[in-house]
Protein backbone atom coordinates (compact mmCIF):
# COMPACT_ATOMS: atom_id res chain seq x y z
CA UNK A 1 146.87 20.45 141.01
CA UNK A 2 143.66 22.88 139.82
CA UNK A 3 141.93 22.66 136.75
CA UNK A 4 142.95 25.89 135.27
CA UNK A 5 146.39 27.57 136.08
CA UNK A 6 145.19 31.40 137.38
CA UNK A 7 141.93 32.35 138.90
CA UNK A 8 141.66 35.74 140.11
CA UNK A 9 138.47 38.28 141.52
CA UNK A 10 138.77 41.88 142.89
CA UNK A 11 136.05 44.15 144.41
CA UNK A 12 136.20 47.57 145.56
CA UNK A 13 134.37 48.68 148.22
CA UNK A 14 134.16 50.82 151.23
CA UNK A 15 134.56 48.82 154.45
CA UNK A 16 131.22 49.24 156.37
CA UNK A 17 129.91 46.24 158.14
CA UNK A 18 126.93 45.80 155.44
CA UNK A 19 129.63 45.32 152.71
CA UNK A 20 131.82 43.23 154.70
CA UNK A 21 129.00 40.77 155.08
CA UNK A 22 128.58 41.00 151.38
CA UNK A 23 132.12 40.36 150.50
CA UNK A 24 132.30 37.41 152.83
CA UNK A 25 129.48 35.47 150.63
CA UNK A 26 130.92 36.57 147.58
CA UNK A 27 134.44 35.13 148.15
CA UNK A 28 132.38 32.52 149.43
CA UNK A 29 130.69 31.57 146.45
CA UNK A 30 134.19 32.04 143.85
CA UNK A 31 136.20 29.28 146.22
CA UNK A 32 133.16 26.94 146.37
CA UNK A 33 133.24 27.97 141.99
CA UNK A 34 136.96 27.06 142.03
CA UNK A 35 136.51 23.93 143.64
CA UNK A 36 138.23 25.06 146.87
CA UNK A 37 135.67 23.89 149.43
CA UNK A 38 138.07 23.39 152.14
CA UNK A 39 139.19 27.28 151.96
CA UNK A 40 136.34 28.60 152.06
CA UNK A 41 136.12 28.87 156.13
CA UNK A 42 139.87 29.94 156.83
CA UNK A 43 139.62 32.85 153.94
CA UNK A 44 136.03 34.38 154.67
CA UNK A 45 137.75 34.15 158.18
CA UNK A 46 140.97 36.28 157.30
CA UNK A 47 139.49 38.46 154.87
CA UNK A 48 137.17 39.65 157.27
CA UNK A 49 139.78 40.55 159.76
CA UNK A 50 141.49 42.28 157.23
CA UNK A 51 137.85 44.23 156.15
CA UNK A 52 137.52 45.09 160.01
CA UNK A 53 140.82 46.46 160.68
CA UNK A 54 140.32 49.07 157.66
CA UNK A 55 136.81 49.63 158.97
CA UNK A 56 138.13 50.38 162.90
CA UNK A 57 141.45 51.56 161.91
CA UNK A 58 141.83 53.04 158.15
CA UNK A 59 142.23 56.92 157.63
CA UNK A 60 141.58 58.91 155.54
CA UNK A 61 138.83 57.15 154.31
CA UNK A 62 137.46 53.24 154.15
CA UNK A 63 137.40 52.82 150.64
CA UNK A 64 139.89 49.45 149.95
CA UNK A 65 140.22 46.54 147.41
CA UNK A 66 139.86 42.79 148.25
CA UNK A 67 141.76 40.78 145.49
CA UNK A 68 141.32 36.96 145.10
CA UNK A 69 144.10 34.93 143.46
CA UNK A 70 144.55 31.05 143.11
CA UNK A 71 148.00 30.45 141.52
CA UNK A 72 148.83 26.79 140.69
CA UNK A 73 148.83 25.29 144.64
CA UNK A 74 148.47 28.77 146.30
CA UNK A 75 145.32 31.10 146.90
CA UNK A 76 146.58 34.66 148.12
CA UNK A 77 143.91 37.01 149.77
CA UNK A 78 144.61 40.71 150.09
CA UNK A 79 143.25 43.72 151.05
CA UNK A 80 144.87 47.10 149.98
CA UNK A 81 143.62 50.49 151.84
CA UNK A 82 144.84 54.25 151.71
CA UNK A 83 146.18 54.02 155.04
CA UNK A 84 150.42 54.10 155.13
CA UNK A 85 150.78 53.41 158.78
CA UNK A 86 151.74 49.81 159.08
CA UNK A 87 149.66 47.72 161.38
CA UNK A 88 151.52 45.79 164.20
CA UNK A 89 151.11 42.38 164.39
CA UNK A 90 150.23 41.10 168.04
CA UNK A 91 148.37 44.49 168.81
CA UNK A 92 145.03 43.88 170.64
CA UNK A 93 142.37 45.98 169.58
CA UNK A 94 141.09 48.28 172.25
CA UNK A 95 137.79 48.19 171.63
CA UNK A 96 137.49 44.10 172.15
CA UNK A 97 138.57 44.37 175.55
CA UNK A 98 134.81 45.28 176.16
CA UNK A 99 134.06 41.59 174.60
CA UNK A 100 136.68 39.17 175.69
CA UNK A 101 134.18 36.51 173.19
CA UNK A 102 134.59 38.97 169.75
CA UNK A 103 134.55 36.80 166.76
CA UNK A 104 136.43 39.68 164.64
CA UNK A 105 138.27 42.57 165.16
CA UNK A 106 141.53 40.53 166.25
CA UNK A 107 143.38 41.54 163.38
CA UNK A 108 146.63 39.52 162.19
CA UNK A 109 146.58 37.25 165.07
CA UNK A 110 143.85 35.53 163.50
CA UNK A 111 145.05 35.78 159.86
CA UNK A 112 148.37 34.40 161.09
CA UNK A 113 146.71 31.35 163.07
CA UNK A 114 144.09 30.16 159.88
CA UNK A 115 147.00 30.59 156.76
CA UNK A 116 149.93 29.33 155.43
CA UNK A 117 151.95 32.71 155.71
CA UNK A 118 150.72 36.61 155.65
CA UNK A 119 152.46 39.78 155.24
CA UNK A 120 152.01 43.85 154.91
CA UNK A 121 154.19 45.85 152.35
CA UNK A 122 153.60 49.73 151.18
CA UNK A 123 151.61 50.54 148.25
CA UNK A 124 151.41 53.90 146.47
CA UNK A 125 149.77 55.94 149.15
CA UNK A 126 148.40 52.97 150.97
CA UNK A 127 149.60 49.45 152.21
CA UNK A 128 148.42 46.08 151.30
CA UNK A 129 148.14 43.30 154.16
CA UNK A 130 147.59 39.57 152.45
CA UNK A 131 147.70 35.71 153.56
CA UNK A 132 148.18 32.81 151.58
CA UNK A 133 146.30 29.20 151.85
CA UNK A 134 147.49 26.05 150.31
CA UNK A 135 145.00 24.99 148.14
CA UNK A 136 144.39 21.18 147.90
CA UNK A 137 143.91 19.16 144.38
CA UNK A 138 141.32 19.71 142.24
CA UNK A 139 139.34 16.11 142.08
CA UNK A 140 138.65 16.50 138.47
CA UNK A 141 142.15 16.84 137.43
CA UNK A 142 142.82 13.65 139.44
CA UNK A 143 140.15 12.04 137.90
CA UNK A 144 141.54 12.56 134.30
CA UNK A 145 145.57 12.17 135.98
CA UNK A 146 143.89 8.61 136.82
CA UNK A 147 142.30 8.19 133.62
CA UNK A 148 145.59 8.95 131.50
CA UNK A 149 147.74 6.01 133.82
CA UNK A 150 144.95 3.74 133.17
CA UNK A 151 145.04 4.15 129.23
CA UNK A 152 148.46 4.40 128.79
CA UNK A 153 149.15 0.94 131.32
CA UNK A 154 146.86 -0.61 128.53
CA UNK A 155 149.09 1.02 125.97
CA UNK A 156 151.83 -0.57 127.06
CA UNK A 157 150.76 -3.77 127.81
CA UNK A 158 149.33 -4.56 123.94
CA UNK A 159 152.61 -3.05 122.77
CA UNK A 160 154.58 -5.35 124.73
CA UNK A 161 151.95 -8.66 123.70
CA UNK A 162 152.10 -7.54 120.15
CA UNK A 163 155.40 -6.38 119.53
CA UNK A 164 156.67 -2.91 118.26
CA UNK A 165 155.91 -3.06 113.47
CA UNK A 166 159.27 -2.32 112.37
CA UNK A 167 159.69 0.94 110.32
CA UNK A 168 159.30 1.30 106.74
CA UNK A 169 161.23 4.20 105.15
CA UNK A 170 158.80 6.60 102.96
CA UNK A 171 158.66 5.58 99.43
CA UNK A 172 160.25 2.18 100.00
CA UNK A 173 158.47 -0.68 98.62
CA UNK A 174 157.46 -3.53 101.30
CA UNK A 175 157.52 -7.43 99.13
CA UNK A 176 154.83 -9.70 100.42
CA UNK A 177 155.97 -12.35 102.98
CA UNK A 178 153.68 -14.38 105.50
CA UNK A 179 152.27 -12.94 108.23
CA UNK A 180 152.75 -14.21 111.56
CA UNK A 181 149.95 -14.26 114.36
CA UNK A 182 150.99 -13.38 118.16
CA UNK A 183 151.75 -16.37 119.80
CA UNK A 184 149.49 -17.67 122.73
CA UNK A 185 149.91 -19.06 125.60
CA UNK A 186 149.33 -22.38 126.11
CA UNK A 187 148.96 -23.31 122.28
CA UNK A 188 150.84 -25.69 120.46
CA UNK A 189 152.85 -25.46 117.07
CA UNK A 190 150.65 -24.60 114.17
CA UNK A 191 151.36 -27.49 111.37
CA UNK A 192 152.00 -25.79 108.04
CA UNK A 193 148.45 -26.82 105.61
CA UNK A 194 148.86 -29.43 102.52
CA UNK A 195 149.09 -27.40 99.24
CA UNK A 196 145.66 -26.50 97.55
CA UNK A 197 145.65 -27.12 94.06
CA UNK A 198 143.66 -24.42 91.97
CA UNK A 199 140.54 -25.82 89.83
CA UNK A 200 143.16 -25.00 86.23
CA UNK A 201 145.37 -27.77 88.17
CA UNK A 202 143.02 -30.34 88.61
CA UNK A 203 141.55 -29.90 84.95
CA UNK A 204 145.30 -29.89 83.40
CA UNK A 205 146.22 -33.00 84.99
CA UNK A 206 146.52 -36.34 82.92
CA UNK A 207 143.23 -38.64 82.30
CA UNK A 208 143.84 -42.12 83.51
CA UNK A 209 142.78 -44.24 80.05
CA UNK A 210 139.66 -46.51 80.96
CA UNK A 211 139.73 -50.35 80.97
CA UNK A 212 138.85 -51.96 77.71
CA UNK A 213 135.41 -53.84 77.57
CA UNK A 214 135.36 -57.34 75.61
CA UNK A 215 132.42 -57.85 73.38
CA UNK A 216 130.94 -61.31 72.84
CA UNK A 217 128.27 -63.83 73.17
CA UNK A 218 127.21 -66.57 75.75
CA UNK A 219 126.63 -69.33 74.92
């Protein structure tokens, strides 16, 4: 699970091969922001397909928008063009055939192989081709997830060694009684003290009458 619930970036742009370089370090830099290291590869990947088809393929003009979106566990990628004609998936790209080692320009083969599903679907005068990654936890919500089962294990455990105070209704007076201390293990019975007497006590208590002393002489 991520830190925050929705994430989302858009740029508009016209799909030369200056600003698809560009685009590729920005969404570079916002997964790498999101904490979504591990995407990073697999989306600048499949965006740039995306960036290239518009740029080989798009009419009338190249002007599209990229949109980011992460979504709980899901990042989405899309680009959206003013192009209606739907591309076909599984096309090859006459203009690689002159480079049988092309790192782009394979379209939706590629997007297909690197994500977790892609589609196409019409879009005012346009279309809008996207792919979706699973994005993996965010480590600093499972630090804290850990952090929260630690405290409330030690939670539990005094409540269970110390018992549960019963409750007191609001406005209800409580009489004094003794209090009783948790027992420990291992300890023996606690013998009950001798009363203390208070100092009024010892003064009020009878005087014992002293002995009698005999004058005389000696002889």
């Amino acid at each position: 699970m991520i830190s925050e619930p929705s994430r989302y970036y858009a740029v508009e742009l016209h799909a030369l091969p200056s600003r698809i370089g560009q685009v590729r370090r920005i969404v570079s830099a916002h997964l790498r922001h999101w904490h979504l290291d591990a995407l990073v590869d697999p989306a600048v990947l499949g965006v740039t397909e995306l960036l290239t088809n518009v740029h080989r393929h798009a009419r009338p003009d190249k002007r599209c928008t990229v949109e980011v979106e992460l979504l709980l566990d899901r990042l989405t990628v899309s680009v959206r063009d003013h192009d209606p004609r739907m591309p076909e998936a599984g096309a090859r790209d006459p203009l690689d055939a002159y480079d049988e080692l092309a790192t782009s320009g394979r379209g939706l083969a590629i997007v297909g192989a690197v994500s977790e599903s892609w589609g196409v679907r019409p879009c005012g005068t346009g279309k809008i081709v996207w792919f979706t990654l699973a994005a993996p936890p965010d480590p600093h919500d499972t630090v804290e997830r850990c952090r929260d089962v630690v405290f409330g294990a030690v939670a539990e455990s005094l409540a269970s060694a110390y018992g549960t105070a019963p409750a007191v209704p609001v406005g209800a007076s409580v009489a004094p009684g003794p209090v009783s201390a948790p027992a420990v293990a291992g300890a023996g019975p606690v013998r009950a003290a001798g009363p203390v007497s208070s100092r009024e006590d010892r003064f009020s208590r009878p005087v014992r009458p002293a002995r009698p002393v005999l004058a005389g002489r000696t002889d």
